[in-house]
Protein backbone atom coordinates (compact mmCIF):
# COMPACT_ATOMS: atom_id res chain seq x y z
CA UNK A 1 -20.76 -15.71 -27.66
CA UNK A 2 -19.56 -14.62 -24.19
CA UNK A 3 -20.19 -11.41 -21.91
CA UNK A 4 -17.44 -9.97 -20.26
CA UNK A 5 -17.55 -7.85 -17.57
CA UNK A 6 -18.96 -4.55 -18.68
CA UNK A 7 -17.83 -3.10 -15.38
CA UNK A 8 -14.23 -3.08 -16.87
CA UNK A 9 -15.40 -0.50 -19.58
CA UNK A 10 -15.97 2.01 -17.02
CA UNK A 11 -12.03 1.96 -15.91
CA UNK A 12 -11.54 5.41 -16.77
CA UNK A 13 -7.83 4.99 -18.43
CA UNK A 14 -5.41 2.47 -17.92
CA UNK A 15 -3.36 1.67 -14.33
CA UNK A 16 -1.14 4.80 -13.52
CA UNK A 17 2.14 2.75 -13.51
CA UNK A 18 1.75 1.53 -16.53
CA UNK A 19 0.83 4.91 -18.12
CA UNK A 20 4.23 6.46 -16.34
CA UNK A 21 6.00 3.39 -17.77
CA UNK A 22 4.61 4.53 -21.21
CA UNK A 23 5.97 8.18 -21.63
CA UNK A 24 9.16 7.17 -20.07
CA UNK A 25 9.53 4.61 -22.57
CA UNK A 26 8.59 7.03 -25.37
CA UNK A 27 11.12 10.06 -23.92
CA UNK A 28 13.64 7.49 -23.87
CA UNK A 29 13.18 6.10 -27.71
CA UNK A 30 12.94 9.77 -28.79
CA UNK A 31 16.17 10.76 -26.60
CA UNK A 32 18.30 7.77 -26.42
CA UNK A 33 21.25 9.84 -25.03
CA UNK A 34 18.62 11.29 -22.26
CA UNK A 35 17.25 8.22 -21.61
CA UNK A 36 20.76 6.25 -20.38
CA UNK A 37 20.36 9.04 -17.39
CA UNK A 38 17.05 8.20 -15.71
CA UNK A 39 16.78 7.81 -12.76
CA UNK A 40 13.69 6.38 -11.49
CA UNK A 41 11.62 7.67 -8.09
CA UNK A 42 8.07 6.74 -9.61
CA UNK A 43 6.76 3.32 -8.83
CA UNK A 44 7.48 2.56 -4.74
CA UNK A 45 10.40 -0.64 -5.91
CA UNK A 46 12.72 -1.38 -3.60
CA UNK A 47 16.42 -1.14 -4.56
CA UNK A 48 18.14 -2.91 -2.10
CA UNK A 49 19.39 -6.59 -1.56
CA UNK A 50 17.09 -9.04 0.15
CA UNK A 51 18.32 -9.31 4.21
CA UNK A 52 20.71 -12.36 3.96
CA UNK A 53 18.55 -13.88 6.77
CA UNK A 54 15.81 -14.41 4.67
CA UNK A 55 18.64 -15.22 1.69
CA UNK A 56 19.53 -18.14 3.45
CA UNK A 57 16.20 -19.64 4.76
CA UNK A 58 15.06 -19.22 1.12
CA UNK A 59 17.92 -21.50 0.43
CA UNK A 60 17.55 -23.91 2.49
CA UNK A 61 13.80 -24.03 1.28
CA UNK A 62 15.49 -25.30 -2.01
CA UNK A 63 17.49 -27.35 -0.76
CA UNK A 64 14.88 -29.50 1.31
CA UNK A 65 12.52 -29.54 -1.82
CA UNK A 66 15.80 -31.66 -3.42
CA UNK A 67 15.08 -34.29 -0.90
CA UNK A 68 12.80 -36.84 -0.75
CA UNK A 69 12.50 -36.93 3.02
CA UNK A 70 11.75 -33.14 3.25
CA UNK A 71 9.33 -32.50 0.19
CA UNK A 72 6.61 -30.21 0.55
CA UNK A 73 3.38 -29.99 -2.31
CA UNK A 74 1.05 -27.72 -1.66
CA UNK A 75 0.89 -25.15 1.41
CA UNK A 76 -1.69 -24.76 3.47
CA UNK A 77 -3.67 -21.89 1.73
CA UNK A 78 -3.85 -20.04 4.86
CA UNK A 79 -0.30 -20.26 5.45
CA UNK A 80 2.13 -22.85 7.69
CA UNK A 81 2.58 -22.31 11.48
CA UNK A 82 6.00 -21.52 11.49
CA UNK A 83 5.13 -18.00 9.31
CA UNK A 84 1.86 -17.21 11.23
CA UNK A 85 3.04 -17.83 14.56
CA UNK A 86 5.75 -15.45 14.64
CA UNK A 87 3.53 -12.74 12.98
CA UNK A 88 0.98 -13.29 15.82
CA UNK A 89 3.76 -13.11 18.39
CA UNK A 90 6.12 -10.25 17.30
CA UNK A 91 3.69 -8.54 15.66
CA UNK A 92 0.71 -8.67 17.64
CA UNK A 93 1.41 -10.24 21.14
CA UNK A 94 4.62 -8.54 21.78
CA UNK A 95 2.51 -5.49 21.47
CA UNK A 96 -0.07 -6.32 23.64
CA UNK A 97 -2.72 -7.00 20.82
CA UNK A 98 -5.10 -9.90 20.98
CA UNK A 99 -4.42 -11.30 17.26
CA UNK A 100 -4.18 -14.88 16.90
CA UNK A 101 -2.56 -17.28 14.15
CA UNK A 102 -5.52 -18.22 13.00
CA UNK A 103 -6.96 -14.70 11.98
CA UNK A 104 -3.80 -14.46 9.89
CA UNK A 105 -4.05 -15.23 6.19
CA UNK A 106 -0.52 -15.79 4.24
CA UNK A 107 -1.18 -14.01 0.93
CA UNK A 108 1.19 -13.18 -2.11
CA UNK A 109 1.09 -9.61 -1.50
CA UNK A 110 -1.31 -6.76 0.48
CA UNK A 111 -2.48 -5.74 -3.55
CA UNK A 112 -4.05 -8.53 -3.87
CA UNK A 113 -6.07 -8.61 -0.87
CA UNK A 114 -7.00 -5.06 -1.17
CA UNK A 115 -9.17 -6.49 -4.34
CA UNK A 116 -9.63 -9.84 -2.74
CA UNK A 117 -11.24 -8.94 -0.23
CA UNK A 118 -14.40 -8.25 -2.15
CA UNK A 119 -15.74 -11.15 -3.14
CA UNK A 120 -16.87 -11.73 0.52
CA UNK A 121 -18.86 -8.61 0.23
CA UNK A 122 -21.89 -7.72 -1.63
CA UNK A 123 -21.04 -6.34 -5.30
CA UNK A 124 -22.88 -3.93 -7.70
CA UNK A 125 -23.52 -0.82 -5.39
CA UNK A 126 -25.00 -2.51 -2.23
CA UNK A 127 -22.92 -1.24 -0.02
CA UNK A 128 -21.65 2.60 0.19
CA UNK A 129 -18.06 2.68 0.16
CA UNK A 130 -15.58 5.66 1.03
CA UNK A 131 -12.29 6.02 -0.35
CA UNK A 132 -10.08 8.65 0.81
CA UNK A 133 -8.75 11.01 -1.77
CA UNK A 134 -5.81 11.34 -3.15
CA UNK A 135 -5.48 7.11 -2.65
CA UNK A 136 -4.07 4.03 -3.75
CA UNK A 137 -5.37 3.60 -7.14
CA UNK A 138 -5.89 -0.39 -7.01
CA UNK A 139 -9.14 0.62 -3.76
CA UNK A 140 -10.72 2.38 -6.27
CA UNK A 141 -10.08 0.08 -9.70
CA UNK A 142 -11.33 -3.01 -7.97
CA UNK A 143 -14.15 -1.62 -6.64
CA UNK A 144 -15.07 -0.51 -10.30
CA UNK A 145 -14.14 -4.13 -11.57
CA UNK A 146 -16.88 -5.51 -8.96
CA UNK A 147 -19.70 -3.36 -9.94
CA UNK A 148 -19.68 -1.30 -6.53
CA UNK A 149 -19.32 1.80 -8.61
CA UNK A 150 -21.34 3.58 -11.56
CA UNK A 151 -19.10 5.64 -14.52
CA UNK A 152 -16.84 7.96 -14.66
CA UNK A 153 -17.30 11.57 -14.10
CA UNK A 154 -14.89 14.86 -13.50
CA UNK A 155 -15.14 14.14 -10.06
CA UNK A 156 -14.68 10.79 -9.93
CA UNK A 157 -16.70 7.51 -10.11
CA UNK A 158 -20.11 7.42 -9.40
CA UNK A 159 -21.32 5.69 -5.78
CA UNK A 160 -17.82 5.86 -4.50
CA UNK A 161 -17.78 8.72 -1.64
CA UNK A 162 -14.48 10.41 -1.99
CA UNK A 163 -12.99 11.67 1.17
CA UNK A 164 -10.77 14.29 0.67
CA UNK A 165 -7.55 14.70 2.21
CA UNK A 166 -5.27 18.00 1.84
CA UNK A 167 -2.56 19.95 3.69
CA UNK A 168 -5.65 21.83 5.44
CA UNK A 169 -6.19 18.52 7.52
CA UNK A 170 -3.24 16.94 7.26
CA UNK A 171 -3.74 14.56 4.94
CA UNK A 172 -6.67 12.70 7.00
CA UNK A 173 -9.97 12.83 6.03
CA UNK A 174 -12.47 14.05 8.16
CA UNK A 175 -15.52 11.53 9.06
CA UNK A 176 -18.01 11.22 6.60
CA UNK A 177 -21.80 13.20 7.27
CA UNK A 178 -23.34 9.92 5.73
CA UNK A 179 -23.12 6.46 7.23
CA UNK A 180 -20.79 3.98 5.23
CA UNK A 181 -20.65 0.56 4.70
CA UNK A 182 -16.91 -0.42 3.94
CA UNK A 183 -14.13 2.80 4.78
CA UNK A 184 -10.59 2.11 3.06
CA UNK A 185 -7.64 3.82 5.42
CA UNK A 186 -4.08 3.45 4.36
CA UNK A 187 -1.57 5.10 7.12
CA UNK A 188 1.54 5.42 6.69
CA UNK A 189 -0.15 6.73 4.02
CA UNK A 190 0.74 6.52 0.03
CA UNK A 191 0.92 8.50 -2.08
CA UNK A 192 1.28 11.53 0.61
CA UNK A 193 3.81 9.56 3.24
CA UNK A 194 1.54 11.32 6.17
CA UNK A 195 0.46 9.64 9.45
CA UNK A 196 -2.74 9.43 11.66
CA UNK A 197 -2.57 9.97 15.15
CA UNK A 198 -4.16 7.37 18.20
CA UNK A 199 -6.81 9.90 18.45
CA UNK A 200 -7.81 10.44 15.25
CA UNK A 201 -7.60 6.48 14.14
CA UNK A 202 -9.86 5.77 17.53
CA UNK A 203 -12.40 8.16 15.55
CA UNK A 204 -12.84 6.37 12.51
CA UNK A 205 -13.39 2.82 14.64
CA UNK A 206 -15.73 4.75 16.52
CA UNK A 207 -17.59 5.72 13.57
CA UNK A 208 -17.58 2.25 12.18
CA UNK A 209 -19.09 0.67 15.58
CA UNK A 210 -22.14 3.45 15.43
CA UNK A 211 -22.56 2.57 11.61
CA UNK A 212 -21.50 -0.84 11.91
CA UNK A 213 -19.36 -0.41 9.14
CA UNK A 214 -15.85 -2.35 8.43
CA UNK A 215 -12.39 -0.61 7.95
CA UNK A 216 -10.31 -2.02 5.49
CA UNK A 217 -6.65 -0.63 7.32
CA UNK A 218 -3.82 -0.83 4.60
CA UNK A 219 -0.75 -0.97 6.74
CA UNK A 220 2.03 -2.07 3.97
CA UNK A 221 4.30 0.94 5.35
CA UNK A 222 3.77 0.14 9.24
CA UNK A 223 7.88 -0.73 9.72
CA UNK A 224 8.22 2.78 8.46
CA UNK A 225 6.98 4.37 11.80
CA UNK A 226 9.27 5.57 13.80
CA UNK A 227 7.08 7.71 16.19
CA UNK A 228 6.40 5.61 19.14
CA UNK A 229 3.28 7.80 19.64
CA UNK A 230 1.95 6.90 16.58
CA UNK A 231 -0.27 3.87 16.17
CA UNK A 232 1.02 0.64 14.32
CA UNK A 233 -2.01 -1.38 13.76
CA UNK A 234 -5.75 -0.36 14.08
CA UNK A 235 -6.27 -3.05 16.56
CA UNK A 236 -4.29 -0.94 18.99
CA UNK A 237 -7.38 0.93 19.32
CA UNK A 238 -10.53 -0.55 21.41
CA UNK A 239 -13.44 -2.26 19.37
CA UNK A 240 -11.02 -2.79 16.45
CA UNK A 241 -11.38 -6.15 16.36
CA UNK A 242 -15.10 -5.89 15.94
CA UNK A 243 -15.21 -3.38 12.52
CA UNK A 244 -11.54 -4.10 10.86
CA UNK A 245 -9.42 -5.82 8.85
CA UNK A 246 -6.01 -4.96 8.09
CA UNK A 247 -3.19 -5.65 5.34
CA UNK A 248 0.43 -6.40 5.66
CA UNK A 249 3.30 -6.15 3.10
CA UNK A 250 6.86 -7.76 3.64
CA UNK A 251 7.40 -5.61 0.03
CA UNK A 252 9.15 -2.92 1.79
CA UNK A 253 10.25 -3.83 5.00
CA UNK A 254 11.85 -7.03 3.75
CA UNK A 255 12.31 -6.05 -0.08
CA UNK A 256 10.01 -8.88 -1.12
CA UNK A 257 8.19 -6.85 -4.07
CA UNK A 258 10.05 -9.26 -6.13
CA UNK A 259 9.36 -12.52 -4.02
CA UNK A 260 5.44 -12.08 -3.36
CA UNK A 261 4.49 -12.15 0.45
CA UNK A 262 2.11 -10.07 3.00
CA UNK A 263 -0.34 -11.40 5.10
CA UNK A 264 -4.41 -10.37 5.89
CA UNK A 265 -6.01 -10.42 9.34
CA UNK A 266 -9.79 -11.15 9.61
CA UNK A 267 -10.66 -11.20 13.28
CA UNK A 268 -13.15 -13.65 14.27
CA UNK A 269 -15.34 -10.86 15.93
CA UNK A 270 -15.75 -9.37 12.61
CA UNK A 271 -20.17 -9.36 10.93
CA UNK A 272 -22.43 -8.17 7.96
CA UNK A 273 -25.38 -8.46 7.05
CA UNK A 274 -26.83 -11.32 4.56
CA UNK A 275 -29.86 -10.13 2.11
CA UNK A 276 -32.24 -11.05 4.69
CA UNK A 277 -30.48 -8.82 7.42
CA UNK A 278 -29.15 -11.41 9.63
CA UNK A 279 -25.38 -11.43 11.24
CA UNK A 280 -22.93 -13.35 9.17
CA UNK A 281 -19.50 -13.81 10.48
CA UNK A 282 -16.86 -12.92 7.75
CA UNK A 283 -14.02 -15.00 8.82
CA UNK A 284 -15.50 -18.20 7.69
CA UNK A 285 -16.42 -16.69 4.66
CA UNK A 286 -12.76 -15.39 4.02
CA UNK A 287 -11.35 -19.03 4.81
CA UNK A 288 -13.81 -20.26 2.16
CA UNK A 289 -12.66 -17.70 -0.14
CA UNK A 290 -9.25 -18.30 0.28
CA UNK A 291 -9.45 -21.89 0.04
CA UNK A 292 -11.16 -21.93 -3.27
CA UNK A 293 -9.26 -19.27 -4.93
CA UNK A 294 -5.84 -19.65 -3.76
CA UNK A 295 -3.15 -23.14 -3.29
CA UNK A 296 -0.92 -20.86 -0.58
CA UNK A 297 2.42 -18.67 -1.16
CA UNK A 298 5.08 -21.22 -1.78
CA UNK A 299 7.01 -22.78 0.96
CA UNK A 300 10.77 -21.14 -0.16
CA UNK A 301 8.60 -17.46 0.10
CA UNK A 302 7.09 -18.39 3.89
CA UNK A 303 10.45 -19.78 5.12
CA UNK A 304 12.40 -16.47 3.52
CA UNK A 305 9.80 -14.27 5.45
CA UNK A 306 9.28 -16.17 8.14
CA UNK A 307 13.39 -15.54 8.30
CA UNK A 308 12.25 -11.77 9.01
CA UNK A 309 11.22 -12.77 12.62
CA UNK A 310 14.80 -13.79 13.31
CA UNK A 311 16.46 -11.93 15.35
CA UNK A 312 19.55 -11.33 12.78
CA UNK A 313 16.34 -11.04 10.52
CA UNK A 314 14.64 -7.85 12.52
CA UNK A 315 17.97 -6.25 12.75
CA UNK A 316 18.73 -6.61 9.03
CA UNK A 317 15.41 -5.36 8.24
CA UNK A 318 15.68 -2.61 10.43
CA UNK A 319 18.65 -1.66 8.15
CA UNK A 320 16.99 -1.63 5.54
CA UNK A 321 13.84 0.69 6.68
CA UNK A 322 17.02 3.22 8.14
CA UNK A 323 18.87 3.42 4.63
CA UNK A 324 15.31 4.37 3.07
CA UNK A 325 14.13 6.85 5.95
CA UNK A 326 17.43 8.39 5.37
CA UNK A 327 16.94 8.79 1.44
CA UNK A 328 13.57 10.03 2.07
CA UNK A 329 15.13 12.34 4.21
CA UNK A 330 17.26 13.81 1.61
CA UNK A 331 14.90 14.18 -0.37
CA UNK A 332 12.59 16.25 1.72
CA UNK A 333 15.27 18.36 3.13
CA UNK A 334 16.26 19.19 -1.02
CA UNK A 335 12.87 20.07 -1.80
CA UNK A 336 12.73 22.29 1.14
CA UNK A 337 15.71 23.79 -0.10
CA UNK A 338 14.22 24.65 -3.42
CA UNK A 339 11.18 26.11 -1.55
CA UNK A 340 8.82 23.68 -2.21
CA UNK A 341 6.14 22.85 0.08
CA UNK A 342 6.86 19.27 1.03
CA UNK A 343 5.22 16.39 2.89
CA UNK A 344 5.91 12.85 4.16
CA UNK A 345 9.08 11.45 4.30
CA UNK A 346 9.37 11.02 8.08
CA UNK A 347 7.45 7.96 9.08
CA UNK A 348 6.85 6.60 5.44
CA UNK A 349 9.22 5.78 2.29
CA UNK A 350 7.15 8.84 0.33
CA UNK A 351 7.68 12.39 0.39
CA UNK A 352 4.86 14.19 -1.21
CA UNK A 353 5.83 17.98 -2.68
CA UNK A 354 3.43 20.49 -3.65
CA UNK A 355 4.17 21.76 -7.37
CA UNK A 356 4.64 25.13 -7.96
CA UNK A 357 2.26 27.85 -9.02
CA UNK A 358 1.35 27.24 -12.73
CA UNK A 359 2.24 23.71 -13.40
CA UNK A 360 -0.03 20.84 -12.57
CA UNK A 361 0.81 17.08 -11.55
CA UNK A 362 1.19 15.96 -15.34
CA UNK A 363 3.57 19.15 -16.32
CA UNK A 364 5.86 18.48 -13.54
CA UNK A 365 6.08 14.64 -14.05
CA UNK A 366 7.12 16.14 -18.24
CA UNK A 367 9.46 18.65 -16.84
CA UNK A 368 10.87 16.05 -14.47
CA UNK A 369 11.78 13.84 -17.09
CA UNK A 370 12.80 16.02 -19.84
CA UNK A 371 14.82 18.17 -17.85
CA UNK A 372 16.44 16.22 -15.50
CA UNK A 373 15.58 12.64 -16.23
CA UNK A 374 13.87 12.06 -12.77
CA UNK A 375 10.88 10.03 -13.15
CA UNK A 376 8.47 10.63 -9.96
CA UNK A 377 4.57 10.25 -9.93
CA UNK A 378 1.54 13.00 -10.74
CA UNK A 379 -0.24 13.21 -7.70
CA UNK A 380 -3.13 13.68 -10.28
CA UNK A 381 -2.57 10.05 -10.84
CA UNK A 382 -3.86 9.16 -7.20
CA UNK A 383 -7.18 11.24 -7.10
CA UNK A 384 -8.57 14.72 -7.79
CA UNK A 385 -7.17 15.70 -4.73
CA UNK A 386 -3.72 14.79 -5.74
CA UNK A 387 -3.88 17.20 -8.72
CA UNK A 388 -0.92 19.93 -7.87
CA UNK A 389 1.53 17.63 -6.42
CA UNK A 390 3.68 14.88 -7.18
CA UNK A 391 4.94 11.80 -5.12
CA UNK A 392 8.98 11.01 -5.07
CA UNK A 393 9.98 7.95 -3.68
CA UNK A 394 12.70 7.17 -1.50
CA UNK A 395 13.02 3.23 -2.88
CA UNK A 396 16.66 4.03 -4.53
CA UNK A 397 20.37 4.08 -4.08
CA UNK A 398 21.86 6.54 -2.03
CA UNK A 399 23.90 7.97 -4.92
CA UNK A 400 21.01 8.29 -7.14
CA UNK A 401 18.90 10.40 -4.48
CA UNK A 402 21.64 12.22 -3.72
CA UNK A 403 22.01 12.94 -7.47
CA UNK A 404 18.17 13.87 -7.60
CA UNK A 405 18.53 16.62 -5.35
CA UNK A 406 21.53 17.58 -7.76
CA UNK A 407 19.32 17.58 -10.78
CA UNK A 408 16.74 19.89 -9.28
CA UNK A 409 18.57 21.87 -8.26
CA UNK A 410 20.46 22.29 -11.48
CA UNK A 411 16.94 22.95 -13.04
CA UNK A 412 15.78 26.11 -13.83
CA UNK A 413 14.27 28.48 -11.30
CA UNK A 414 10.85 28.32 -13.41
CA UNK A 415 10.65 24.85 -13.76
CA UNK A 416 10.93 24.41 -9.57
């Protein structure tokens, strides 16, 4: 009879979407009336139309697949030229960073490569791994999935060293008093929509060098940033190249949680160690990964994002990442209102709002949705540290933020 992986017994409770998807599902059976009226700021979805730039090349896509003179099979699992060559340009170059196309890896989605990107690294608790908390719940379910972590406790899994970041520090986690193997940084950050600062992003790679650890640099927000002061990519800082890798999403910038795209970059400079102790380069290793795992994101998805290099395609997007700074901004500015201690929400899609005195993550998330049928997220849901807050997301209409703010303020003073 077959084994399965025991390390998926150790999950302590199932995905926090899913469980959010749950009660909603089960206010909305018991309340049908109630349940017509939700309005949903839980799960970071975009709301918007796809920019008609990428609309178009997506069409076109079709249309050469019809023809037997411009038929395309399989991609290259890396990703074609015409997608990675822009990102290295526009992205990279145009910014004075040293990123070439073939450190770029066309994926279908930064999610994926978040958990991806340990196979190439040793599983079963060989390396020590730090995870900031509250976080991203897929950094810390993967690395449970692999083995890199022992059970469950009240503080959280076993071998994972949780970092913890709070208002007191700004929602960045001070470096660790133990050397680390693998360090997962996500900034613009979710769940709390906070930012790191050129300074404080040039400690972390400075940390890595001494402990020749790697920095796994979740960027999926990046087009959110509107402080020119504020770093964009972790390879903006010296010695990047040598301890990181970083993740791209076009999920929010170009609306593509629906259509699948982002993109990995693995610089060549990048080692670790093999059982015997000697330098291994890990860009090889991803290519092989990559190769053997994955056939490529379709060519209709590369052309549509590719479309996002346009010019008519950066302006459209840039339309899009105004209308959701400007939700997010009504949202912050309404929980202020209420005189709630509020976060985020300048230079990310997120605005992260303390709860108030009594009521913990899981009580507001039922008061939410039973008395105003707003669905948001427990920041319990993202960590131990998250416990006390909850996350609202600005991925909506403008009419149904603006009737958010409504809501809560039509609640009762108890209840915010």
């Amino acid at each position: 009879m077959p084994r399965i992986n025991d390390h998926y017994l150790k999950l302590s409770a199932g995905y926090l979407f899913p469980e959010i998807a749950r009660r909603v599902q089960a206010f909305a059976d018991h309340h049908p009336e109630a349940g017509r009226r939700i309005i949903r700021c839980g799960i970071g979805d975009v709301t918007e139309p796809l920019p008609m730039a990428a609309r178009d090349a997506m069409h076109e896509a079709v249309d050469e697949l019809g023809r037997r003179d411009t038929f395309r099979g399989y991609p290259p699992p890396f990703g074609y030229d015409f997608l990675r060559e822009p990102i290295a340009q526009i992205d990279f170059a145009d910014q004075g960073l040293d990123i070439q196309p073939d450190e770029i890896f066309i994926s279908d989605g930064s999610k994926c490569d978040c958990g991806a990107i340990l196979d190439i690294f040793a599983p079963n608790q060989q390396n020590r791994i730090g995870i900031t908390d509250p976080v991203y719940p897929v950094y810390v379910d993967t690395n449970v999935m692999v083995g890199n972590t022992g059970p469950a406790t009240d503080s959280g899994y076993e071998g994972i060293v949780y970092m913890p970041c709070t208002a007191e520090n700004n929602f960045v986690p001070k470096l660790p008093d133990q050397p680390l193997d693998l360090i997962y940084l996500c900034y613009p950050n979710n769940p709390t929509g906070s930012m790191i600062s050129r300074a404080q992003l040039k400690e972390w790679v400075d940390y890595a060098l001494e402990h020749d650890a790697i920095i796994l640099y979740d960027v999926a927000y990046q087009a959110f940033i509107q402080d020119p002061e504020l770093p964009r990519s972790i390879y903006e800082i010296d010695g990047a190249r040598k301890c990181a890798i970083e993740f791209h999403s076009f999920s929010k910038n170009g609306g593509f949680t629906g259509v699948r795209c982002g993109y990995t970059v693995c610089p060549k400079e990048l080692t670790a160690k093999d059982a015997k102790g000697n330098d291994v380069e890990l860009h090889p290793l991803w290519q092989r990964r990559w190769s053997t795992k994955f056939n490529g994101v379709s060519y209709i998805t590369q052309r549509g994002a590719a479309a996002l290099y346009s010019n008519a395609g950066r302006e459209q997007v840039q339309s899009l990442i105004d209308f959701y700074l400007g939700n997010a901004a009504i949202l912050r500015d309404g929980c202020k209102a209420l005189g709630l201690d509020t976060y985020g929400g300048v230079n990310a899609p997120y605005v992260w709002v303390r709860c108030p005195d009594g009521v913990d993550s899981w009580g507001m998330f039922d008061r939410l949705l039973h008395e105003a049928q707003i669905v948001t997220t427990p920041g319990v849901g993202f960590g131990r540290c998250g416990e006390g807050y909850f996350r609202i997301s600005a991925f909506n209409s403008r009419e149904n933020v603006e009737e958010v703010v409504r809501r809560m303020k039509a609640m009762s003073a108890q209840a915010v």
